[in-house]
PDB file of N, CA and C in Angstrom:
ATOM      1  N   UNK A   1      96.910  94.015  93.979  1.00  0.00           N
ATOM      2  CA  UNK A   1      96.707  95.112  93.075  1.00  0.00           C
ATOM      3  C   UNK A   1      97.845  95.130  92.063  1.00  0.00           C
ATOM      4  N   UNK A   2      97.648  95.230  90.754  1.00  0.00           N
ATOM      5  CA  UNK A   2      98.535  95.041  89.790  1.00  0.00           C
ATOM      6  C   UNK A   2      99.524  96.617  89.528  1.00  0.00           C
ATOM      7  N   UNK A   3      99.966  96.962  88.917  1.00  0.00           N
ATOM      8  CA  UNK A   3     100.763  98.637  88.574  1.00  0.00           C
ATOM      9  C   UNK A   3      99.941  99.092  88.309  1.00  0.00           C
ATOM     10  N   UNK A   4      98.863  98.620  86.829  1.00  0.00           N
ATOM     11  CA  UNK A   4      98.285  99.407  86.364  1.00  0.00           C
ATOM     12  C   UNK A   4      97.035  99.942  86.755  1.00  0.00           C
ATOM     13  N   UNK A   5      96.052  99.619  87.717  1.00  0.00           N
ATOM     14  CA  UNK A   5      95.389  99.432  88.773  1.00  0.00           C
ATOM     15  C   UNK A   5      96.049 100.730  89.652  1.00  0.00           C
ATOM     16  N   UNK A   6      96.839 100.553  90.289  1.00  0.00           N
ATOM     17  CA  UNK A   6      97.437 101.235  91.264  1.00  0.00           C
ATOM     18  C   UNK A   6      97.493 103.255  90.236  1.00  0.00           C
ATOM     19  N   UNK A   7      98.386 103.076  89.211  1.00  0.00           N
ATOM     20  CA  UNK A   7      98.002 103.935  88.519  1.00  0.00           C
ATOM     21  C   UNK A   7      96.893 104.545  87.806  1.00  0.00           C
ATOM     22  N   UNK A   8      96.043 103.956  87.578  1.00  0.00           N
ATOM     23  CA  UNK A   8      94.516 104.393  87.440  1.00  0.00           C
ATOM     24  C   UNK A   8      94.009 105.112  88.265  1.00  0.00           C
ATOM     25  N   UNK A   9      94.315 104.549  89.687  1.00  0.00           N
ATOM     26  CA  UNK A   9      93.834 104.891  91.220  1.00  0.00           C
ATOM     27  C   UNK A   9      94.326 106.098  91.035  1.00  0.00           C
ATOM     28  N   UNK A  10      95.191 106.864  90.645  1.00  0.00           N
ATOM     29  CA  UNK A  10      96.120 108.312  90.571  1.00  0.00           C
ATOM     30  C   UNK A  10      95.385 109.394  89.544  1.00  0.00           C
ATOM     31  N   UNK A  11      94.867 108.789  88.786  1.00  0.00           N
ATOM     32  CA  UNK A  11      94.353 109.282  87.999  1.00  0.00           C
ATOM     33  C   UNK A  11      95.241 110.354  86.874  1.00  0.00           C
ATOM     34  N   UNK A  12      96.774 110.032  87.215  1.00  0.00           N
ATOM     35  CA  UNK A  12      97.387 109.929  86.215  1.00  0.00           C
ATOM     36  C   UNK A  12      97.789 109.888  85.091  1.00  0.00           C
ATOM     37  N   UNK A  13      98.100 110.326  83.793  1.00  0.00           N
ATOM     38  CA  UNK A  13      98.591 109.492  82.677  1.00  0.00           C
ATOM     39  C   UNK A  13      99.953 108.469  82.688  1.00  0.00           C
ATOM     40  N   UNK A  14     100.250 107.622  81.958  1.00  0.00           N
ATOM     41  CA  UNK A  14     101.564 107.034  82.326  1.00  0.00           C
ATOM     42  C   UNK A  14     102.732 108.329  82.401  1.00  0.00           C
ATOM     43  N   UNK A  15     103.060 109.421  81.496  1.00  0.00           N
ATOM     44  CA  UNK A  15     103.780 110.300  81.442  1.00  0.00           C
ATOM     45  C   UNK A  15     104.184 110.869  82.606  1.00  0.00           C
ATOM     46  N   UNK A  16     102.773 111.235  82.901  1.00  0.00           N
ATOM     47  CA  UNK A  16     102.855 112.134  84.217  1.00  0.00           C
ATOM     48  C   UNK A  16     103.409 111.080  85.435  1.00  0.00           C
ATOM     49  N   UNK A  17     102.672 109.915  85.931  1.00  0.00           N
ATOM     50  CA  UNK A  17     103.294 109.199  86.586  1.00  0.00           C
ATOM     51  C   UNK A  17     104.435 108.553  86.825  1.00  0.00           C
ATOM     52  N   UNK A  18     105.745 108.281  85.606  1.00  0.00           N
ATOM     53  CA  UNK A  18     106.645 108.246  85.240  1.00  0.00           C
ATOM     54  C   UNK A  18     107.337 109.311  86.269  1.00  0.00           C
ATOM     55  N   UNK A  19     106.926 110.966  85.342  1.00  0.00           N
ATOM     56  CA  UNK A  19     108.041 111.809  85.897  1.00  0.00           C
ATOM     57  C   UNK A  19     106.991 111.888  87.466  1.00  0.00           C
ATOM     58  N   UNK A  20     106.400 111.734  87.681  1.00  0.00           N
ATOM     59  CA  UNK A  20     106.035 111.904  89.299  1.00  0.00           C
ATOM     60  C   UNK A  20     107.014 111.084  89.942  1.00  0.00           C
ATOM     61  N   UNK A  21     107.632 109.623  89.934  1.00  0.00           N
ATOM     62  CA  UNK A  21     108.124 108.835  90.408  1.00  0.00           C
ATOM     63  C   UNK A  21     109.832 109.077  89.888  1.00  0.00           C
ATOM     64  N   UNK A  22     110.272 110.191  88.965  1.00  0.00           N
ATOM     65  CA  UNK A  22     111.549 110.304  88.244  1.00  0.00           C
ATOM     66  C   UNK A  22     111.891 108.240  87.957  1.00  0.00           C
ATOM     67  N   UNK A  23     110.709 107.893  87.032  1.00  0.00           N
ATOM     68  CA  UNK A  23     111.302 106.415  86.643  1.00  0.00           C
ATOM     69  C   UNK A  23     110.751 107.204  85.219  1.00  0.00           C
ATOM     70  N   UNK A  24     111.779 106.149  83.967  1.00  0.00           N
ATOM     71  CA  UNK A  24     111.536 106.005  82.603  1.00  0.00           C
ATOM     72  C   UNK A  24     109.917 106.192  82.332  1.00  0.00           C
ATOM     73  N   UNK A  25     109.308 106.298  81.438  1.00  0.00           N
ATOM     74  CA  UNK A  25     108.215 106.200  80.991  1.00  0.00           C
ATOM     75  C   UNK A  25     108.051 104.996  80.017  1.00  0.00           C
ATOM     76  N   UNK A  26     108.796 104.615  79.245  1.00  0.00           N
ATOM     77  CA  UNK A  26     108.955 103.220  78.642  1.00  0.00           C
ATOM     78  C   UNK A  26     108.949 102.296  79.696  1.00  0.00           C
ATOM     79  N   UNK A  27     109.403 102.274  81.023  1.00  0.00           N
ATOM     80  CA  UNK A  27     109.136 101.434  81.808  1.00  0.00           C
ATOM     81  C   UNK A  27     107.926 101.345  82.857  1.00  0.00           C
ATOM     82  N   UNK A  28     107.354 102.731  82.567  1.00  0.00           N
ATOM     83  CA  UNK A  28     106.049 102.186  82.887  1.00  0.00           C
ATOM     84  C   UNK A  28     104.976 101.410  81.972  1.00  0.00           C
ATOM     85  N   UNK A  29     105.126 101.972  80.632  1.00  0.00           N
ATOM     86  CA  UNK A  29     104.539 101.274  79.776  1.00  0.00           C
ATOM     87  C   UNK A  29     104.685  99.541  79.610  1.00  0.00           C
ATOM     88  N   UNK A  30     105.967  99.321  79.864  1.00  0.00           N
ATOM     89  CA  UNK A  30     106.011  97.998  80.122  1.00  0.00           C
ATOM     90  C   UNK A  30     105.538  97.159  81.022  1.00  0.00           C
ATOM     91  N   UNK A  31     105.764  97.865  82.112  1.00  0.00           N
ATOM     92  CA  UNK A  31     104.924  97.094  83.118  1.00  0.00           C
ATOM     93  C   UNK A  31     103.487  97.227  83.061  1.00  0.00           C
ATOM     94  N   UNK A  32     102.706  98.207  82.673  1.00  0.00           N
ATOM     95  CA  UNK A  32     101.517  97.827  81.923  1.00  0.00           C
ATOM     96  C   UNK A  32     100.987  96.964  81.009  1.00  0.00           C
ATOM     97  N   UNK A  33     102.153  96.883  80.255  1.00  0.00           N
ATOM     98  CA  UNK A  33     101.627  95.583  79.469  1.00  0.00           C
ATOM     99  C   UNK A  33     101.716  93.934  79.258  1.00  0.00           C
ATOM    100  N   UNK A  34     102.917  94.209  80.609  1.00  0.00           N
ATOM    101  CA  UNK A  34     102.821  93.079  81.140  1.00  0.00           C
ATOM    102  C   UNK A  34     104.790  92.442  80.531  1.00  0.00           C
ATOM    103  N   UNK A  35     104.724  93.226  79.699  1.00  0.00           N
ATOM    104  CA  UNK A  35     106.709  93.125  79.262  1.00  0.00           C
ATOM    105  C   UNK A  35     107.188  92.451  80.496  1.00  0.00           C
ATOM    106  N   UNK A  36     107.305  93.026  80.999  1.00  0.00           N
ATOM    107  CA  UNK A  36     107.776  93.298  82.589  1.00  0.00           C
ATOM    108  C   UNK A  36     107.436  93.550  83.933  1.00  0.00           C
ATOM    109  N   UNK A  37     107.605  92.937  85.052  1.00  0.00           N
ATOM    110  CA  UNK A  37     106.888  92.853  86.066  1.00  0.00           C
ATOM    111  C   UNK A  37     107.533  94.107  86.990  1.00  0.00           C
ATOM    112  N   UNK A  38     106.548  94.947  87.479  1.00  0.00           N
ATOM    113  CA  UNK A  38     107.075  95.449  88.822  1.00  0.00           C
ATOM    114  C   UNK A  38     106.793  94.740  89.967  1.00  0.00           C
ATOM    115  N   UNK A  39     108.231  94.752  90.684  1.00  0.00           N
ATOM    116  CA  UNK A  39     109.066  94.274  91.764  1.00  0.00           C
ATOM    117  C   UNK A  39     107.963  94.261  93.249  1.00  0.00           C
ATOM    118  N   UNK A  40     107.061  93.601  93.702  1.00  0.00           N
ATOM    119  CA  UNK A  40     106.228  93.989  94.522  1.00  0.00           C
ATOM    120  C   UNK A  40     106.489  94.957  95.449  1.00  0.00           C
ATOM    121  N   UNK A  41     108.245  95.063  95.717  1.00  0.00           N
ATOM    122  CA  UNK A  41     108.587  95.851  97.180  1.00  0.00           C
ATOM    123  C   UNK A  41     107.999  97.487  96.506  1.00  0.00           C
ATOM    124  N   UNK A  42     108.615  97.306  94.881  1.00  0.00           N
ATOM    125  CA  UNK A  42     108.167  99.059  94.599  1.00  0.00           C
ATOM    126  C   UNK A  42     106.605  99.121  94.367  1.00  0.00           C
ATOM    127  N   UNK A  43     105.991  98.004  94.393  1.00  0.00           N
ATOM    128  CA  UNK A  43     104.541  98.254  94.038  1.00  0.00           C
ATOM    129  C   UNK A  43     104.139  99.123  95.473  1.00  0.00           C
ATOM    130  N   UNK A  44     104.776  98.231  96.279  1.00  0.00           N
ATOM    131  CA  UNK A  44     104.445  99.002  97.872  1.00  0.00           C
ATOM    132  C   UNK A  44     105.003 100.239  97.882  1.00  0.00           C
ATOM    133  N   UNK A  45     106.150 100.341  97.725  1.00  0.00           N
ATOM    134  CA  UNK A  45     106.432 101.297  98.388  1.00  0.00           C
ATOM    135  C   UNK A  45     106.215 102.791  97.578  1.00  0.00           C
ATOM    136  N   UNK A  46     105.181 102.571  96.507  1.00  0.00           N
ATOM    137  CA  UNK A  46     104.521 103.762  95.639  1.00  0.00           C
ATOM    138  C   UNK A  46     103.361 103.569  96.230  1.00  0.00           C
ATOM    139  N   UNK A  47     102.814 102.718  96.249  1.00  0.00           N
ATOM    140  CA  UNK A  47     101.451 102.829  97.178  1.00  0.00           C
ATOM    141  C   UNK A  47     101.540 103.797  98.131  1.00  0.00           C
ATOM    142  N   UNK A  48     102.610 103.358  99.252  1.00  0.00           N
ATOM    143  CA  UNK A  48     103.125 103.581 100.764  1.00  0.00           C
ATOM    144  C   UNK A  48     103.203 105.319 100.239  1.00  0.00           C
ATOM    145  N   UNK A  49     103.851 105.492  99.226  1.00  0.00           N
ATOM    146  CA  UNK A  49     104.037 107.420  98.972  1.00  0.00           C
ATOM    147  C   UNK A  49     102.784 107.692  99.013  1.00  0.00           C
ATOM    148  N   UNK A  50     102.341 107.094  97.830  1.00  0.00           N
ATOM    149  CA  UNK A  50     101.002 107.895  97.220  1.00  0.00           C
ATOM    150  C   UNK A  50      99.881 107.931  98.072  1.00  0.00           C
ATOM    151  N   UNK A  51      99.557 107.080  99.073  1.00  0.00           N
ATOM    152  CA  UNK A  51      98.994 107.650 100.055  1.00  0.00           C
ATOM    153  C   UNK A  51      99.448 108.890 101.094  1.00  0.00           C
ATOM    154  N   UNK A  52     100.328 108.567 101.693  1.00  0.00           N
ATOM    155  CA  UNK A  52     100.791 109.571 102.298  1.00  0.00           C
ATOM    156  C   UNK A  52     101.349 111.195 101.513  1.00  0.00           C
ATOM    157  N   UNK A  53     101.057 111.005 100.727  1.00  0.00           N
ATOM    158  CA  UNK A  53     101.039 112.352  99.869  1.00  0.00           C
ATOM    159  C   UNK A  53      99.360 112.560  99.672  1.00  0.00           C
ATOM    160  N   UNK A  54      98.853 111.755  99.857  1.00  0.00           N
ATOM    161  CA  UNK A  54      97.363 112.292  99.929  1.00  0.00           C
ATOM    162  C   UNK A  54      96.642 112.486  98.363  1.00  0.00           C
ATOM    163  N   UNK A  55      97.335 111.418  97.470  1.00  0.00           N
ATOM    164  CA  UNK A  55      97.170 111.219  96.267  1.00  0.00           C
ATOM    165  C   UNK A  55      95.931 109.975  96.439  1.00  0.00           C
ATOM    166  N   UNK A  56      96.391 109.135  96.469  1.00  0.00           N
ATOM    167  CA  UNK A  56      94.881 107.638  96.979  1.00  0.00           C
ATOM    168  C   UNK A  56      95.099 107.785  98.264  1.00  0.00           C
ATOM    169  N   UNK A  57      93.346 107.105  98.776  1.00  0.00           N
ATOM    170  CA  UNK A  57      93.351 107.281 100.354  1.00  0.00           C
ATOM    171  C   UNK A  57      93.707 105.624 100.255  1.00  0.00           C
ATOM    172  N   UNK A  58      93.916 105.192 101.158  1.00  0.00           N
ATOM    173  CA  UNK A  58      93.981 103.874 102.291  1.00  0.00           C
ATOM    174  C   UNK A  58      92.677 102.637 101.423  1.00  0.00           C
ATOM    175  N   UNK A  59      91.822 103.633 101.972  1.00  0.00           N
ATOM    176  CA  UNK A  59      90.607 102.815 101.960  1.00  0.00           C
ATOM    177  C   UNK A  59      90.440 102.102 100.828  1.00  0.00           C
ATOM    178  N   UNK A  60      90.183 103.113  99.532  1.00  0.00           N
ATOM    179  CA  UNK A  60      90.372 102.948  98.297  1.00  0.00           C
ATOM    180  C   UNK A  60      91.252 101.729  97.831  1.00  0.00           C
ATOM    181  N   UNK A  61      92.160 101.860  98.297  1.00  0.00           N
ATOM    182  CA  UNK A  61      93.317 100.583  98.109  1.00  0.00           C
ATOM    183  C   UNK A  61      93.064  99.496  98.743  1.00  0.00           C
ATOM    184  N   UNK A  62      92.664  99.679  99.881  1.00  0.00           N
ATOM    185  CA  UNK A  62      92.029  98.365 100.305  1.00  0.00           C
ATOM    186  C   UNK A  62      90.383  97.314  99.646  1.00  0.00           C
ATOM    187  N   UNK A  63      89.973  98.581  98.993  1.00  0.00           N
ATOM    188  CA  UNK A  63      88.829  97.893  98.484  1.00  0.00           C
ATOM    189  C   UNK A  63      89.287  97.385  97.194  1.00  0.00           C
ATOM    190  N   UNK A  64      90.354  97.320  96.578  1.00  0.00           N
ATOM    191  CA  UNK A  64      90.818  97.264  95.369  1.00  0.00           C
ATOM    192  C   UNK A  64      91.567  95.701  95.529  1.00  0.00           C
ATOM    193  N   UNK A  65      91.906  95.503  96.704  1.00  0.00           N
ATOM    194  CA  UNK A  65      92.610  94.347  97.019  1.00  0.00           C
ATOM    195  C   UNK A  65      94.229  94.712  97.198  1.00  0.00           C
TER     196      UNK A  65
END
């Protein structure tokens, strides 16, 4: 599952997801566009929140790859 994928799943804007995570918002934009890669450990370990905050379920993510 790529960032931007993962953020879609949130249903999110980048803004909002930014300050949800207290990261830059220019750096989410980047990693959307591919500038810049997010780090797989944080791809997980926003997944790993955002489920357990009851933001995406499990499942969902698993059907996504």
């Amino acid at each position: 599952m790529t960032f931007k994928e993962l953020r879609a799943l949130t249903g999110m804007s980048q803004r909002k997801y930014a300050e949800y995570f207290g990261i830059p918002r220019r750096t989410v934009e980047d990693w959307e566009r591919g500038i810049y890669n997010c780090a797989p450990y944080l791809l997980d370990l926003m997944k790993y929140k955002l489920e357990h905050e009851g933001i995406i379920r499990a499942e969902l993510n698993k059907e996504k790859g």
